[in-house]
N, C-alpha and C. Protein backbone atom coordinates (compact mmCIF):
# COMPACT_ATOMS: atom_id res chain seq x y z
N UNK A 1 13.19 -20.89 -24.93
CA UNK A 1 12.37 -20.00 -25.71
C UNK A 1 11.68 -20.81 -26.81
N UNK A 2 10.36 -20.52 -27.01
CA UNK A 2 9.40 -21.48 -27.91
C UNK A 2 9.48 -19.78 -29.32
N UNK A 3 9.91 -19.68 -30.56
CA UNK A 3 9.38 -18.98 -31.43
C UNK A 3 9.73 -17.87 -30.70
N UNK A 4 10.77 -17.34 -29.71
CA UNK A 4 10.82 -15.73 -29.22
C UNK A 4 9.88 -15.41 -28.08
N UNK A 5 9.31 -16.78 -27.46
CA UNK A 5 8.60 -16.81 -26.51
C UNK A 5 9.38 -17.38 -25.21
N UNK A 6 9.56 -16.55 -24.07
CA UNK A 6 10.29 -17.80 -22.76
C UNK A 6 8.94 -18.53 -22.32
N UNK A 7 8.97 -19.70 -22.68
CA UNK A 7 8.16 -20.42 -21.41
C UNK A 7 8.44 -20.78 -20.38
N UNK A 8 7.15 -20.93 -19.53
CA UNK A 8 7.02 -20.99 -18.51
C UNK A 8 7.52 -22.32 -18.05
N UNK A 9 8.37 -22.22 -16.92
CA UNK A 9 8.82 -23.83 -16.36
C UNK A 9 8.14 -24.34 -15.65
N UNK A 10 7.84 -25.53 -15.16
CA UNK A 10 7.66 -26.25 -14.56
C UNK A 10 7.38 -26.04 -12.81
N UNK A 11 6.64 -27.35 -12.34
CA UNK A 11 7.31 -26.95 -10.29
C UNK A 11 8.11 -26.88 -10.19
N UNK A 12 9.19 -26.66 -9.26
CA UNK A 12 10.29 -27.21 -8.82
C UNK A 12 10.06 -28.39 -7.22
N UNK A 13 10.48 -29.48 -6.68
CA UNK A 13 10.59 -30.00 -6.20
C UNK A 13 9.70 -29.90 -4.41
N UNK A 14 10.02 -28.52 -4.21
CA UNK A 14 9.58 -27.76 -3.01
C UNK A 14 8.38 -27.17 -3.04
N UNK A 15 7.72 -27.04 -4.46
CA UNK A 15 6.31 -26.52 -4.52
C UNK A 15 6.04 -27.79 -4.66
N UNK A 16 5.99 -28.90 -4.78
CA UNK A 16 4.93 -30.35 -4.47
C UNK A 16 5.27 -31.08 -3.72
N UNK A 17 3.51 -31.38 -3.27
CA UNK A 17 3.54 -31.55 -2.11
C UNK A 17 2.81 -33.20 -2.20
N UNK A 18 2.73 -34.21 -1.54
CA UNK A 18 2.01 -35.54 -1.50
C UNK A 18 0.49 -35.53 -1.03
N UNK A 19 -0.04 -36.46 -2.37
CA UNK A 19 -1.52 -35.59 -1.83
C UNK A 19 -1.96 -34.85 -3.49
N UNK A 20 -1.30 -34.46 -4.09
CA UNK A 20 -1.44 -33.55 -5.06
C UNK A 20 -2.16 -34.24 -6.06
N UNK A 21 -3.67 -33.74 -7.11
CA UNK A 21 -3.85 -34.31 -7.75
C UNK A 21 -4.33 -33.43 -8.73
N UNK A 22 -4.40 -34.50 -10.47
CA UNK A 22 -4.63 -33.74 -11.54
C UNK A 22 -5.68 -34.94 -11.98
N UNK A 23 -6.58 -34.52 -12.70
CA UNK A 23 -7.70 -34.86 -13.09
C UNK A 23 -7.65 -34.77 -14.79
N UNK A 24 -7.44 -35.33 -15.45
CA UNK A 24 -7.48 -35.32 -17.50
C UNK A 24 -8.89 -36.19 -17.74
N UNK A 25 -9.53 -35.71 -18.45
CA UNK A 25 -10.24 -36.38 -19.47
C UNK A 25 -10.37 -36.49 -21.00
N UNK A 26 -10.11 -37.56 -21.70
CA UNK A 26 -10.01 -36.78 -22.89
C UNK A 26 -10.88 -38.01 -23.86
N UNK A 27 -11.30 -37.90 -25.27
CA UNK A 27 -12.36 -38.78 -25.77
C UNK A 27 -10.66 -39.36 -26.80
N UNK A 28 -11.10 -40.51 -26.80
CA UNK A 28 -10.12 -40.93 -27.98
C UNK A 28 -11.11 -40.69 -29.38
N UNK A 29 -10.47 -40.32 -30.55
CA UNK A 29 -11.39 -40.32 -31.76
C UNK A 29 -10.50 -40.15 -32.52
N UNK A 30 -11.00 -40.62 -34.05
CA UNK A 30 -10.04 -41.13 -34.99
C UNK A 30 -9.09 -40.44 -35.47
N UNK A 31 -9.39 -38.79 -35.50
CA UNK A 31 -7.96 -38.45 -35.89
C UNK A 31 -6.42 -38.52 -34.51
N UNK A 32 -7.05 -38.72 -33.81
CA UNK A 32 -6.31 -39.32 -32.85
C UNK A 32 -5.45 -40.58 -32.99
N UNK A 33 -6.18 -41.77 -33.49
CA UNK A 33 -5.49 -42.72 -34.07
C UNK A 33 -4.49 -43.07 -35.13
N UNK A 34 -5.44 -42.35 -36.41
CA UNK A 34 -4.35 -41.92 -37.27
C UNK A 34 -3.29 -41.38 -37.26
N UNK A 35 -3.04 -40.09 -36.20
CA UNK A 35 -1.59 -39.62 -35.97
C UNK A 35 -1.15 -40.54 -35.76
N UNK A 36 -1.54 -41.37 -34.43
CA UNK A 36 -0.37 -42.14 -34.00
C UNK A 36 -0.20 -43.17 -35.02
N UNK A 37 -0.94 -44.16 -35.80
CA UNK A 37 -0.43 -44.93 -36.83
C UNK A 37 0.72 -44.39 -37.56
N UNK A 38 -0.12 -42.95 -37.90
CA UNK A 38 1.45 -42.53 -39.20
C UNK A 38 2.12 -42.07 -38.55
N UNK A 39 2.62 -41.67 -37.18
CA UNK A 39 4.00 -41.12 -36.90
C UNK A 39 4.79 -42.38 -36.63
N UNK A 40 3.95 -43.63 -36.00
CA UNK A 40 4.85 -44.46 -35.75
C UNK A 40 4.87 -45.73 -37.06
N UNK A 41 3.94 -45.50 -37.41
CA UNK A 41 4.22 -46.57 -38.75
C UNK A 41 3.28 -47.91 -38.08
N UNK A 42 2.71 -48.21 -37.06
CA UNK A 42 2.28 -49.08 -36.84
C UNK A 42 0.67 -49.66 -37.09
N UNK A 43 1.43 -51.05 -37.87
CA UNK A 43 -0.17 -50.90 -38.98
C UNK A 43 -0.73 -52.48 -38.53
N UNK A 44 -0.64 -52.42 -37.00
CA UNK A 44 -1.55 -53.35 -36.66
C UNK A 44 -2.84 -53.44 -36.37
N UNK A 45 -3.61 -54.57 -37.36
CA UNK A 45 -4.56 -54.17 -37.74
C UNK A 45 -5.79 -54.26 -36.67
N UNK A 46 -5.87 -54.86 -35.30
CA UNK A 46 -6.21 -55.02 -34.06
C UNK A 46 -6.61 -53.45 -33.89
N UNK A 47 -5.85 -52.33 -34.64
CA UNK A 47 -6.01 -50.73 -33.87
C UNK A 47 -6.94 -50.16 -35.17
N UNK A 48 -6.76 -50.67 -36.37
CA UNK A 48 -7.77 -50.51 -36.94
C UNK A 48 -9.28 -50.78 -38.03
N UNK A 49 -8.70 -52.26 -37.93
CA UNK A 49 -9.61 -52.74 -38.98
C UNK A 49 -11.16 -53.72 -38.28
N UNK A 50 -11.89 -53.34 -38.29
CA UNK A 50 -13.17 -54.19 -37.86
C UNK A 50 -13.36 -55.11 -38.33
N UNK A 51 -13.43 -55.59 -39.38
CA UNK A 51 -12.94 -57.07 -39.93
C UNK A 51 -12.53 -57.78 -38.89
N UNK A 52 -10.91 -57.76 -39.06
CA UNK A 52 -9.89 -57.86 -38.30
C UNK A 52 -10.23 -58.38 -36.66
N UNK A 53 -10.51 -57.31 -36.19
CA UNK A 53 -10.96 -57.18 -34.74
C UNK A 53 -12.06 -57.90 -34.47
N UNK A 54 -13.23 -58.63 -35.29
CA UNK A 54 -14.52 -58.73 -35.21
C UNK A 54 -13.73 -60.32 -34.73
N UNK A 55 -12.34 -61.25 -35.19
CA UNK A 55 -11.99 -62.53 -34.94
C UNK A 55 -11.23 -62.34 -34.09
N UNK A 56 -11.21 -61.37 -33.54
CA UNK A 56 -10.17 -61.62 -31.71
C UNK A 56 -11.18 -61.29 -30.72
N UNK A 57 -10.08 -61.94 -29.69
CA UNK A 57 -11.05 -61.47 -28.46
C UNK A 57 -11.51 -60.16 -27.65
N UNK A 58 -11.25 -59.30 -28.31
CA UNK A 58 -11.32 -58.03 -28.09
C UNK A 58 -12.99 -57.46 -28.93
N UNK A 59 -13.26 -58.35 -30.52
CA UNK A 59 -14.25 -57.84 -31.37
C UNK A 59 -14.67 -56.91 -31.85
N UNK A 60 -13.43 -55.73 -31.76
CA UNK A 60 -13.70 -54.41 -32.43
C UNK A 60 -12.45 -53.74 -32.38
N UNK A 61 -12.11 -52.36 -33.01
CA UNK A 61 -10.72 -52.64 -33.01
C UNK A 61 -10.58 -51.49 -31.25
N UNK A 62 -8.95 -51.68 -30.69
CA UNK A 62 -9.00 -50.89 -29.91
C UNK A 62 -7.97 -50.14 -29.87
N UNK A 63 -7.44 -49.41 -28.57
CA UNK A 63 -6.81 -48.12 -28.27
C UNK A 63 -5.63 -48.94 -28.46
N UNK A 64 -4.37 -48.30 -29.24
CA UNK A 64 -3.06 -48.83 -29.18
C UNK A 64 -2.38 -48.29 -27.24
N UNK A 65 -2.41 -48.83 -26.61
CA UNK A 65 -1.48 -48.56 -25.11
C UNK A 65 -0.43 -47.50 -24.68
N UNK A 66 -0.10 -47.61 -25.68
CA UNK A 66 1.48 -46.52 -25.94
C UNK A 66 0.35 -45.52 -25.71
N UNK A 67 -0.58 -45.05 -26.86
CA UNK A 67 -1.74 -43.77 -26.88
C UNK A 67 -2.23 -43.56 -25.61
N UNK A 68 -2.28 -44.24 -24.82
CA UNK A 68 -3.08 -44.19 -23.02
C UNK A 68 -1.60 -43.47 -22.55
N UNK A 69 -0.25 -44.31 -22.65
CA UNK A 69 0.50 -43.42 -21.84
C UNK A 69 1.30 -42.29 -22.03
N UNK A 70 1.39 -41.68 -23.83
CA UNK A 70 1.14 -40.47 -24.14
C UNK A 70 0.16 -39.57 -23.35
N UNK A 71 -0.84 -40.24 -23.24
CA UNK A 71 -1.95 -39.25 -22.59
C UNK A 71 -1.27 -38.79 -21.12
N UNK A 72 -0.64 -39.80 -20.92
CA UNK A 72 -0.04 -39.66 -19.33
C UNK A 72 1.29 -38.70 -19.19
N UNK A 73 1.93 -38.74 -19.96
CA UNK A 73 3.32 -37.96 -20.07
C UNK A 73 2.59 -36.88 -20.43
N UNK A 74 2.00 -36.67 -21.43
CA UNK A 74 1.49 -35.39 -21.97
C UNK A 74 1.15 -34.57 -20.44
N UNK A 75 0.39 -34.93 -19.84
CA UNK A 75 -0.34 -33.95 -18.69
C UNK A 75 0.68 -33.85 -17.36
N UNK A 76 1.57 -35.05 -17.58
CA UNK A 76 3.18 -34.80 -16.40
C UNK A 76 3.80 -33.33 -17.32
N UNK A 77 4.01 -33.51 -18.45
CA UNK A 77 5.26 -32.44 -18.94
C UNK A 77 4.38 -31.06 -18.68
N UNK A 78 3.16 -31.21 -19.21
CA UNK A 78 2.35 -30.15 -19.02
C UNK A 78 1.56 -29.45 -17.75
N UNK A 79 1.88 -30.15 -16.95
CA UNK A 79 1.02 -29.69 -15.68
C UNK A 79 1.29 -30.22 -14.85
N UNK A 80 1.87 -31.63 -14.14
CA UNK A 80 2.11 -32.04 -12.88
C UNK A 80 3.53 -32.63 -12.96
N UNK A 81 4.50 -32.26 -12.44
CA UNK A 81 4.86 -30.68 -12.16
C UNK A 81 5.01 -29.87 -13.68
N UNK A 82 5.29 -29.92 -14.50
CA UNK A 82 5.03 -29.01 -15.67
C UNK A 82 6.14 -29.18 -16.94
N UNK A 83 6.39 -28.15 -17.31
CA UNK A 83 7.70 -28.04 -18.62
C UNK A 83 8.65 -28.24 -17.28
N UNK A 84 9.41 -29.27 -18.11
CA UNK A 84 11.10 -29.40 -17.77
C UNK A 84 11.37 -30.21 -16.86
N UNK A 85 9.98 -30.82 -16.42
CA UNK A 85 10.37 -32.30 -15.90
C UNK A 85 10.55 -33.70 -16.91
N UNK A 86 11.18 -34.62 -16.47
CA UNK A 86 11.34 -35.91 -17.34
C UNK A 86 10.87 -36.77 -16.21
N UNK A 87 10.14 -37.72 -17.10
CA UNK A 87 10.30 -39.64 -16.64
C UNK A 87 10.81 -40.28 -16.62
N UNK A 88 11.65 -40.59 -15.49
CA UNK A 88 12.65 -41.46 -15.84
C UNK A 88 12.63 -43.04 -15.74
N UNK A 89 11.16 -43.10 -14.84
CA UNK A 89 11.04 -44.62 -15.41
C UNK A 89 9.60 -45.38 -14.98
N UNK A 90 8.50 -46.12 -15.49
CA UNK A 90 7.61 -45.94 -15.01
C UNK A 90 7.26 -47.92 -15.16
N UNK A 91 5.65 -47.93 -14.91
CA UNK A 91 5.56 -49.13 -14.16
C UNK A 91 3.72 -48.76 -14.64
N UNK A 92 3.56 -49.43 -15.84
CA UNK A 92 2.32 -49.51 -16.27
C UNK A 92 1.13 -50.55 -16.52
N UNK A 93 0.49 -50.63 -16.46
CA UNK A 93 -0.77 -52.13 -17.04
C UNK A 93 -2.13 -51.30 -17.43
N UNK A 94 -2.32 -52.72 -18.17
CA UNK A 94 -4.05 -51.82 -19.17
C UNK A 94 -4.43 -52.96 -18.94
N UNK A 95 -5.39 -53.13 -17.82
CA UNK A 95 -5.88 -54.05 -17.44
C UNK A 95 -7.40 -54.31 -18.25
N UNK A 96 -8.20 -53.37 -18.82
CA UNK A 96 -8.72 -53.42 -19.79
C UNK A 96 -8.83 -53.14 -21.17
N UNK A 97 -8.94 -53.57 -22.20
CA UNK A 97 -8.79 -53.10 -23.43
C UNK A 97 -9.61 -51.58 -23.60
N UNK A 98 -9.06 -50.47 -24.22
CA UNK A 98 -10.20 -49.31 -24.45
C UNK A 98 -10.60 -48.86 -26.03
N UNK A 99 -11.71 -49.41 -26.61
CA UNK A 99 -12.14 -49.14 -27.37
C UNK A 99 -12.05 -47.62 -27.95
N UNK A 100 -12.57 -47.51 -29.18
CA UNK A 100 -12.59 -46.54 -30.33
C UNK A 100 -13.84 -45.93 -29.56
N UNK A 101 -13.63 -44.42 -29.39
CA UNK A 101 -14.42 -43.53 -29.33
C UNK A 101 -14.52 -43.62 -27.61
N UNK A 102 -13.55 -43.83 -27.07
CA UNK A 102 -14.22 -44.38 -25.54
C UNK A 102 -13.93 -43.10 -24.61
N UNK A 103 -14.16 -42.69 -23.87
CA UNK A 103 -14.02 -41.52 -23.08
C UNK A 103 -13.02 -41.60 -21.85
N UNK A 104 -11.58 -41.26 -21.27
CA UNK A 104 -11.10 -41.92 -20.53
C UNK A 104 -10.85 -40.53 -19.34
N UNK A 105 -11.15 -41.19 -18.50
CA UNK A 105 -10.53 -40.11 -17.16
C UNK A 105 -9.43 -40.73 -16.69
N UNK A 106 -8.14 -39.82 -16.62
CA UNK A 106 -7.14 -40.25 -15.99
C UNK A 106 -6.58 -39.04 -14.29
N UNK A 107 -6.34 -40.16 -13.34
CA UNK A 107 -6.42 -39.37 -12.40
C UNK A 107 -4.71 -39.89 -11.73
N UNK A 108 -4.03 -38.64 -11.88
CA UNK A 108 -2.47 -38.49 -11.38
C UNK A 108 -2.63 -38.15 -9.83
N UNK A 109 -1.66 -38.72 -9.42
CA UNK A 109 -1.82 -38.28 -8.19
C UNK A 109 0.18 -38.65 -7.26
N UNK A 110 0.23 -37.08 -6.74
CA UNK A 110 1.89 -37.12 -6.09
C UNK A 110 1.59 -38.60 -4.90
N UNK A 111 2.58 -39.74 -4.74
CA UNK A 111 2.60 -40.27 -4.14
C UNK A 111 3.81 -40.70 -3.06
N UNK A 112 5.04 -39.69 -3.47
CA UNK A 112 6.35 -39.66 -2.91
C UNK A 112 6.80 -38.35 -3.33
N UNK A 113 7.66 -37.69 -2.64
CA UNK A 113 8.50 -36.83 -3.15
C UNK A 113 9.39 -36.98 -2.36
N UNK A 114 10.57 -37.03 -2.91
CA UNK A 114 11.83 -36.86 -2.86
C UNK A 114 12.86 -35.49 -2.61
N UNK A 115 13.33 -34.90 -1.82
CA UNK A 115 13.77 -33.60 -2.42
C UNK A 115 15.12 -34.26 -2.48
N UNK A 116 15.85 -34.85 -1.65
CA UNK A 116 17.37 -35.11 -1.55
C UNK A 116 17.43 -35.62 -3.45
N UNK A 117 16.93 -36.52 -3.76
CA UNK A 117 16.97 -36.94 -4.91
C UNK A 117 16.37 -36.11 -6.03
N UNK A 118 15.47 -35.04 -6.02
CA UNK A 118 14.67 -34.76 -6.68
C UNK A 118 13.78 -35.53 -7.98
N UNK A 119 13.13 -35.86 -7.47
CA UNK A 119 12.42 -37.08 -7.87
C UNK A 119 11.02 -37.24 -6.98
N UNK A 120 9.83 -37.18 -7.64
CA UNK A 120 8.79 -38.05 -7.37
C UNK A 120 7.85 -38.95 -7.32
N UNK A 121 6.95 -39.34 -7.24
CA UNK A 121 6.43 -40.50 -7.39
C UNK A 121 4.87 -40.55 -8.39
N UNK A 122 4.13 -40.80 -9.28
CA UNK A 122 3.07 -40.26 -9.20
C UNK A 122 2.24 -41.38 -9.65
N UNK A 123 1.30 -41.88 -8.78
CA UNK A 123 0.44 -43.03 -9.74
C UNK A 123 -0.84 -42.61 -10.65
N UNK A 124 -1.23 -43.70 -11.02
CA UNK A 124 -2.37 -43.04 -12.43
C UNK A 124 -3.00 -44.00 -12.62
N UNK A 125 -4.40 -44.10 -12.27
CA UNK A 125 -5.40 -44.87 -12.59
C UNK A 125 -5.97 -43.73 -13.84
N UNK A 126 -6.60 -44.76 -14.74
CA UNK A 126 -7.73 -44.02 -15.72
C UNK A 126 -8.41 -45.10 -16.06
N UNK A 127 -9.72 -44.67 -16.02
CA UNK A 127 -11.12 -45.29 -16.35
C UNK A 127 -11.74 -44.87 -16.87
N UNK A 128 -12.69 -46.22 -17.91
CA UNK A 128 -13.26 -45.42 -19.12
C UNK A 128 -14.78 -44.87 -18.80
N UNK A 129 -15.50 -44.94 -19.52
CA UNK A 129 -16.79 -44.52 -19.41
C UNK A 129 -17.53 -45.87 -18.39
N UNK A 130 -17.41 -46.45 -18.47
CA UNK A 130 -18.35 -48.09 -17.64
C UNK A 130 -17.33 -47.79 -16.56
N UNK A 131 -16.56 -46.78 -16.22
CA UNK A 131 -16.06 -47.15 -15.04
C UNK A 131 -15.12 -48.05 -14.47
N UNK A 132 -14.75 -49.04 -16.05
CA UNK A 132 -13.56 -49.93 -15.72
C UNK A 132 -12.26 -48.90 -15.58
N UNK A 133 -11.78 -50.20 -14.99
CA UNK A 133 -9.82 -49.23 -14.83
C UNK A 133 -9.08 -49.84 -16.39
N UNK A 134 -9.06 -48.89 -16.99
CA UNK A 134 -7.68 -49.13 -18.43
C UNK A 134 -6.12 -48.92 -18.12
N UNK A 135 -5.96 -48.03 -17.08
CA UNK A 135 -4.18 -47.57 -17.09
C UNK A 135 -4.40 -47.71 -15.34
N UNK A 136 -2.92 -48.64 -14.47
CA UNK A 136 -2.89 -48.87 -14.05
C UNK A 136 -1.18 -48.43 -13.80
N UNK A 137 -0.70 -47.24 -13.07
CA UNK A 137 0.51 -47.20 -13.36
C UNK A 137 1.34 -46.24 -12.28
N UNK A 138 2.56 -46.26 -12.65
CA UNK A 138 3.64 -45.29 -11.72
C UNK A 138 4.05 -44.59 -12.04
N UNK A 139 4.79 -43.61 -11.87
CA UNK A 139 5.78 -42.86 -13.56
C UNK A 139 6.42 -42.00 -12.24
N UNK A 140 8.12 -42.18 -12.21
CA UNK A 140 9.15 -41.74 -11.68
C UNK A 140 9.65 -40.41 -12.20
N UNK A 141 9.43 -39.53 -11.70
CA UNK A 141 9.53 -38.47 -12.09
C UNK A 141 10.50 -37.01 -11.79
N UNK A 142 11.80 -36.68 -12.56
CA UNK A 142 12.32 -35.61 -12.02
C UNK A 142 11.72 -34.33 -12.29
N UNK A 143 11.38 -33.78 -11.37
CA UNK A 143 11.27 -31.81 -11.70
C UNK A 143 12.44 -31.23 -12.10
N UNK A 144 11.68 -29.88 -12.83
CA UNK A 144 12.96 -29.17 -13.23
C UNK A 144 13.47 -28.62 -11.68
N UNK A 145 14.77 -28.25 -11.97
CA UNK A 145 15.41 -27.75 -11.23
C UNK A 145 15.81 -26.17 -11.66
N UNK A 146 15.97 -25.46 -10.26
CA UNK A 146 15.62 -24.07 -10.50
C UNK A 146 16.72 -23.71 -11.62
N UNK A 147 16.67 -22.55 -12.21
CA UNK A 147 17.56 -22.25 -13.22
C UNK A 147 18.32 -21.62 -12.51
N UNK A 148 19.84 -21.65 -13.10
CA UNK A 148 20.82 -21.24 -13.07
C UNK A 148 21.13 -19.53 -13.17
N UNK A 149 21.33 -18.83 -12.14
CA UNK A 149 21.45 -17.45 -12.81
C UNK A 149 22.87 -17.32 -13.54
């Protein structure tokens, strides 16, 4: 119960199927960044200072990584399969750096399912606006399991 609310669970194991896909797009922008600096405290300056960024090889500042695979858990817990699944272990690369303000499509997709184990598979490319690939990844995944009467 969320506030006196039951939410809604998740798939369970037997409603997904291989083949299955979810489509996210979302713009990174600065209050975006800032959360994540101040929740995690991380004040490397590569994520935000142009100065900074203008003497690496990158030359501007960019997306902290962790923030790409938030984006990714976020839309597993929320939608593929839904509330009350976990990750239990995943297999990622950012093969390109993604800039401030950059627009990213991330595309999930079921690539195993498991029922004996309950567990599936799901990979995740996302690409930015030019069409490069930024997230390159796996993410091991249990569904909820039906509730208990």
């Amino acid at each position: 119960m969320l506030l006196g609310k039951t939410r809604k669970i998740g798939r369970h194991i037997q409603e997904i199927e291989t083949g299955e896909k979810l489509t996210v797009t979302e713009k990174i922008e600065d209050k975006d960044l800032l959360l994540y600096l101040g929740l995690t405290n991380d004040n490397n300056p590569l994520y935000i200072q142009h100065d900074f960024a203008a003497k690496t090889q990158y030359e501007k500042p960019i997306v902290p990584s962790i923030m790409l695979t938030g984006i990714i858990t976020s839309a597993i817990s929320k939608y593929l399969p839904g509330p009350g699944s976990h990750i239990t272990k995943q297999f990622v690369s950012f093969p390109t750096p993604t800039y401030h303000y950059s627009i990213v499509e991330f595309t999930l997709e079921i690539k195993e399912v498991n029922v004996q184990l309950n567990n599936i598979i799901i990979s995740v490319l996302a690409k930015n606006d030019q069409n490069e690939i930024v997230v390159d990844g796996q993410f091991y995944v249990t569904p909820p399991l039906k509730e208990k009467l």
